[in-house]
N, C-alpha and C. Protein backbone atom coordinates (compact mmCIF):
# COMPACT_ATOMS: atom_id res chain seq x y z
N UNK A 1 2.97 41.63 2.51
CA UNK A 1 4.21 41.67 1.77
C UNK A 1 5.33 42.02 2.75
N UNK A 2 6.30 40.92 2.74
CA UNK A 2 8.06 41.34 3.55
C UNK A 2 8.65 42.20 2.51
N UNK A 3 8.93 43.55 3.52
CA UNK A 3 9.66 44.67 2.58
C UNK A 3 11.01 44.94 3.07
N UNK A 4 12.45 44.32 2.32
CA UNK A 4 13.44 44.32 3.34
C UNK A 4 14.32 45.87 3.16
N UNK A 5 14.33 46.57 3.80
CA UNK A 5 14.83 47.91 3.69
C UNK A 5 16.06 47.97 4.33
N UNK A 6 17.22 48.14 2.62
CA UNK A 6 18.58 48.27 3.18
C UNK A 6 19.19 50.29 4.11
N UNK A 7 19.77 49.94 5.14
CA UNK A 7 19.93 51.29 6.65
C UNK A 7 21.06 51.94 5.19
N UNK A 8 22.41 51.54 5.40
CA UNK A 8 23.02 52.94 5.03
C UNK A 8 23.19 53.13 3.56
N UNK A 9 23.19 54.10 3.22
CA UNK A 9 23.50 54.41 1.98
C UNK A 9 21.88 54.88 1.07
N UNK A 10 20.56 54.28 2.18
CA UNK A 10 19.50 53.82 1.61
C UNK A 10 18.43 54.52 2.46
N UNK A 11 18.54 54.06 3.76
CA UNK A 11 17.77 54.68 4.75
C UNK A 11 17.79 55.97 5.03
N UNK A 12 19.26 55.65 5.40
CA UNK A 12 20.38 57.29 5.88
C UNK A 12 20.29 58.14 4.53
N UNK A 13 19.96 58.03 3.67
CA UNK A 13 20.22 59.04 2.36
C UNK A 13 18.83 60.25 3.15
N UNK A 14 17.48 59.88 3.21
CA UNK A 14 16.56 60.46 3.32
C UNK A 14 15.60 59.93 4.27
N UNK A 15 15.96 60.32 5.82
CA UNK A 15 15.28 59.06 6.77
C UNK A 15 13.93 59.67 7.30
N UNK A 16 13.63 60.72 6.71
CA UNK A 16 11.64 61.17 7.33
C UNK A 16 11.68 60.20 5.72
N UNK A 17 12.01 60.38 4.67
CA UNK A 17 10.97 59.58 3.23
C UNK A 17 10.94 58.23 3.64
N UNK A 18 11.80 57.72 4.26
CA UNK A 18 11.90 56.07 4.89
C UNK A 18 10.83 56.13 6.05
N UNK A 19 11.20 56.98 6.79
CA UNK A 19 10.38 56.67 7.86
C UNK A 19 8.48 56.50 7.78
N UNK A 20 8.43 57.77 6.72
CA UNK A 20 7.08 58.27 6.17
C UNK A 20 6.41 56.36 5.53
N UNK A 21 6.92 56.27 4.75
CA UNK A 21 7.84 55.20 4.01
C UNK A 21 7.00 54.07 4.67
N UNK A 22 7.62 53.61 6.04
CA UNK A 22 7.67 52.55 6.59
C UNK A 22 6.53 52.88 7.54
N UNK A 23 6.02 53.80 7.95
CA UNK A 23 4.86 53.96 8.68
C UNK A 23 3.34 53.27 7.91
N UNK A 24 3.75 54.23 6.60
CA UNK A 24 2.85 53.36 5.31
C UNK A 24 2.58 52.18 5.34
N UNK A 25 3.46 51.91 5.14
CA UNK A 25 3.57 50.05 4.35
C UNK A 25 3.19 49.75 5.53
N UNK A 26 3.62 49.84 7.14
CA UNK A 26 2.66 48.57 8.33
C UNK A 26 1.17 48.91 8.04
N UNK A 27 1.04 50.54 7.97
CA UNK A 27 -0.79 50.83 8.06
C UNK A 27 -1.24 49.82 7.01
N UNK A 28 -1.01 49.85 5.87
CA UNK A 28 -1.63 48.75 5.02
C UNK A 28 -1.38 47.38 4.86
N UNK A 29 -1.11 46.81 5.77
CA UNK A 29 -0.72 45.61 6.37
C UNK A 29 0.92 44.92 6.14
N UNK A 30 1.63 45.62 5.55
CA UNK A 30 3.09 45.17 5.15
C UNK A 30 4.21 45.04 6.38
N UNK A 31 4.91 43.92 6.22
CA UNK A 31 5.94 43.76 7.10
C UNK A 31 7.13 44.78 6.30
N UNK A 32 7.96 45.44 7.38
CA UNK A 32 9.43 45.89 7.10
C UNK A 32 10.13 45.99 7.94
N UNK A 33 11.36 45.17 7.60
CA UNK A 33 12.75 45.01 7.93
C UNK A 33 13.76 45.90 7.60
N UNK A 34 14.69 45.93 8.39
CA UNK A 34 16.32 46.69 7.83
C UNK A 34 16.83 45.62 7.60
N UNK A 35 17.43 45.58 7.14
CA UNK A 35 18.40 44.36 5.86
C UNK A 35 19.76 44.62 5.60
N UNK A 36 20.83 44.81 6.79
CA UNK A 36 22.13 45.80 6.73
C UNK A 36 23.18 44.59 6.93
N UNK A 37 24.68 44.95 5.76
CA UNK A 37 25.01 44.34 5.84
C UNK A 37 26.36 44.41 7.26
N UNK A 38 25.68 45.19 8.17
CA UNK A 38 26.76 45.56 9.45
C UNK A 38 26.85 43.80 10.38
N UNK A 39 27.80 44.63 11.21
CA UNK A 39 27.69 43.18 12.22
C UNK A 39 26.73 43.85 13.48
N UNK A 40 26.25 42.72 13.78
CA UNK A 40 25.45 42.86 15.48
C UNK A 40 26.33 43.95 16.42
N UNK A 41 27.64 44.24 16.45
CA UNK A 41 28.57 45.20 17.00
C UNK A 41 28.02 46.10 16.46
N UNK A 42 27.63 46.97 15.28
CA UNK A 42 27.55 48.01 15.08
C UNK A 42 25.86 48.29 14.52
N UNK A 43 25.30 48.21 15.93
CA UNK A 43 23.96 48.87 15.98
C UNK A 43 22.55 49.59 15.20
N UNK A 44 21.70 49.65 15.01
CA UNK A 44 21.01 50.24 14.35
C UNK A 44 20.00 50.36 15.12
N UNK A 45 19.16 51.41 15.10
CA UNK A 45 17.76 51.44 16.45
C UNK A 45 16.64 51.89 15.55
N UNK A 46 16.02 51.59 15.37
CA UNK A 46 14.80 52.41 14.40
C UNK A 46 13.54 51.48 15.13
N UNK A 47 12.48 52.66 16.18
CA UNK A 47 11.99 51.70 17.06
C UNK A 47 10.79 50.92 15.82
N UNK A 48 10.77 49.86 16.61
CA UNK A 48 9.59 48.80 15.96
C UNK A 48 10.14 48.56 14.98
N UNK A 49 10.87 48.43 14.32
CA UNK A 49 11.57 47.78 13.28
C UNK A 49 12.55 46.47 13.72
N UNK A 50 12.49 45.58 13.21
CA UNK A 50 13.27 44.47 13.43
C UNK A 50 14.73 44.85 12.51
N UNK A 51 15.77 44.46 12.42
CA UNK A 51 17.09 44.59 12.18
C UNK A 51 17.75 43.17 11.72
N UNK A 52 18.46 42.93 10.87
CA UNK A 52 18.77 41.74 10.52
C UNK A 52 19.91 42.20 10.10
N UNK A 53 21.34 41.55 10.89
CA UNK A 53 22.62 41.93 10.40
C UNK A 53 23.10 40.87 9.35
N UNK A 54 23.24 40.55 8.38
CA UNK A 54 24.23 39.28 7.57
C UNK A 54 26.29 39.91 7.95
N UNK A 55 26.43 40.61 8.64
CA UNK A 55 27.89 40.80 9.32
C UNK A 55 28.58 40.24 7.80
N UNK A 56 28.40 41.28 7.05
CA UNK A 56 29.42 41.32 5.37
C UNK A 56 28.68 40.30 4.23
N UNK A 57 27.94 39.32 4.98
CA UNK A 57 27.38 38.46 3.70
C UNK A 57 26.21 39.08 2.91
N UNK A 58 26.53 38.70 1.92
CA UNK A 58 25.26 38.75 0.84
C UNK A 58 24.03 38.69 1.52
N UNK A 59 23.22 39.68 1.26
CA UNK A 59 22.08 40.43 2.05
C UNK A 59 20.39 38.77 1.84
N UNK A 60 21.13 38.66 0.49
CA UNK A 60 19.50 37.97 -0.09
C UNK A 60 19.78 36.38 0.37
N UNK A 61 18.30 36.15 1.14
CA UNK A 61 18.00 34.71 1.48
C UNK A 61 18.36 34.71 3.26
N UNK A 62 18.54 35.97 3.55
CA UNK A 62 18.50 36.17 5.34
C UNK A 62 17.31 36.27 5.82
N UNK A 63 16.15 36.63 4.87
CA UNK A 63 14.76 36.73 5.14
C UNK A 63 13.96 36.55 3.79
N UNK A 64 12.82 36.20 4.15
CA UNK A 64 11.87 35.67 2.25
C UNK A 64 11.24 36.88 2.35
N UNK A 65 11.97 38.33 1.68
CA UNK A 65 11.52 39.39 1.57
C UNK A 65 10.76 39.04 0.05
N UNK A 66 9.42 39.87 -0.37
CA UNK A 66 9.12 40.01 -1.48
C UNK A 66 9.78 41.37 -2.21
N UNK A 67 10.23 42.27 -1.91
CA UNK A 67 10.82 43.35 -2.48
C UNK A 67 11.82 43.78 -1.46
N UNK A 68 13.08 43.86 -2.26
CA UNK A 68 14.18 44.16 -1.60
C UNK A 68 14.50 45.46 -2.05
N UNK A 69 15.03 47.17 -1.22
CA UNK A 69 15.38 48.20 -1.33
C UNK A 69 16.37 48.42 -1.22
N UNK A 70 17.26 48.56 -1.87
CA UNK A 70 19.03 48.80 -1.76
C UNK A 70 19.57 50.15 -3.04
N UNK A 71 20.54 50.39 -2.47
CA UNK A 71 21.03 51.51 -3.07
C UNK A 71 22.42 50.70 -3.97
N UNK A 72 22.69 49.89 -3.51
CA UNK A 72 23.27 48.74 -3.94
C UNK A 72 22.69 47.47 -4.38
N UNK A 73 22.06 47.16 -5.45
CA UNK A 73 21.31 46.46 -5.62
C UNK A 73 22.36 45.25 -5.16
N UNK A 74 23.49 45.16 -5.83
CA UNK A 74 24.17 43.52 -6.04
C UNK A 74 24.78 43.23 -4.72
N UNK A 75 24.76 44.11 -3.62
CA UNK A 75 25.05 43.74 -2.54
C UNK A 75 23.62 42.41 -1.85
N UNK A 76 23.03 42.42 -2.83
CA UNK A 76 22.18 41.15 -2.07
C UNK A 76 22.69 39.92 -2.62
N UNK A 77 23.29 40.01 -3.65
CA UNK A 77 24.37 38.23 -3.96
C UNK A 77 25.52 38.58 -3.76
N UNK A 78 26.31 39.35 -3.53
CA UNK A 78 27.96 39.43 -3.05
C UNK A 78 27.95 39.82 -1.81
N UNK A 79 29.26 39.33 -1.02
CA UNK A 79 29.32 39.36 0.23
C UNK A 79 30.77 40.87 -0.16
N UNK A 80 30.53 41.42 1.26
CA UNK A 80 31.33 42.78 1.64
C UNK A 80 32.89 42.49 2.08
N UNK A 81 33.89 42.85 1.21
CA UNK A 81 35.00 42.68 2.11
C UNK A 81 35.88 43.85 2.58
């Protein structure tokens, strides 16, 4: 299962429960992503994690996640202005 895990507001709220979190889900075979709607300029490091910026666009259809985590849910069909 692709688990796309949105960084601020989401990650940053509680980042050992994410981290704990995301250690999980690889041991039992799950992919996870950060799913942020920043630009490539403004960084994110979380090692072994892949990073996927949409730079303000609408989060959903940047990757065929099966469960998407957002603190903002509707930020995955509206773009950020």
């Amino acid at each position: 299962m692709l688990i796309a895990l949105d960084y601020d507001g989401t990650y940053t709220e509680d980042t050992e429960l994410w981290d704990n979190f995301i250690v999980n889900a690889i041991k039992n075979g799950h992919e996870v992503k950060i799913l942020t709607m920043r630009y490539p300029h403004e960084p994110i490091n979380i090692e072994g994690i892949e990073v996927i910026y949409t730079s303000r666009k609408a989060k959903y259809g940047y990757i065929p996640a099966n469960i998407y985590i957002d603190n903002e849910p509707g930020r995955l069909f509206t773009d950020s202005f």
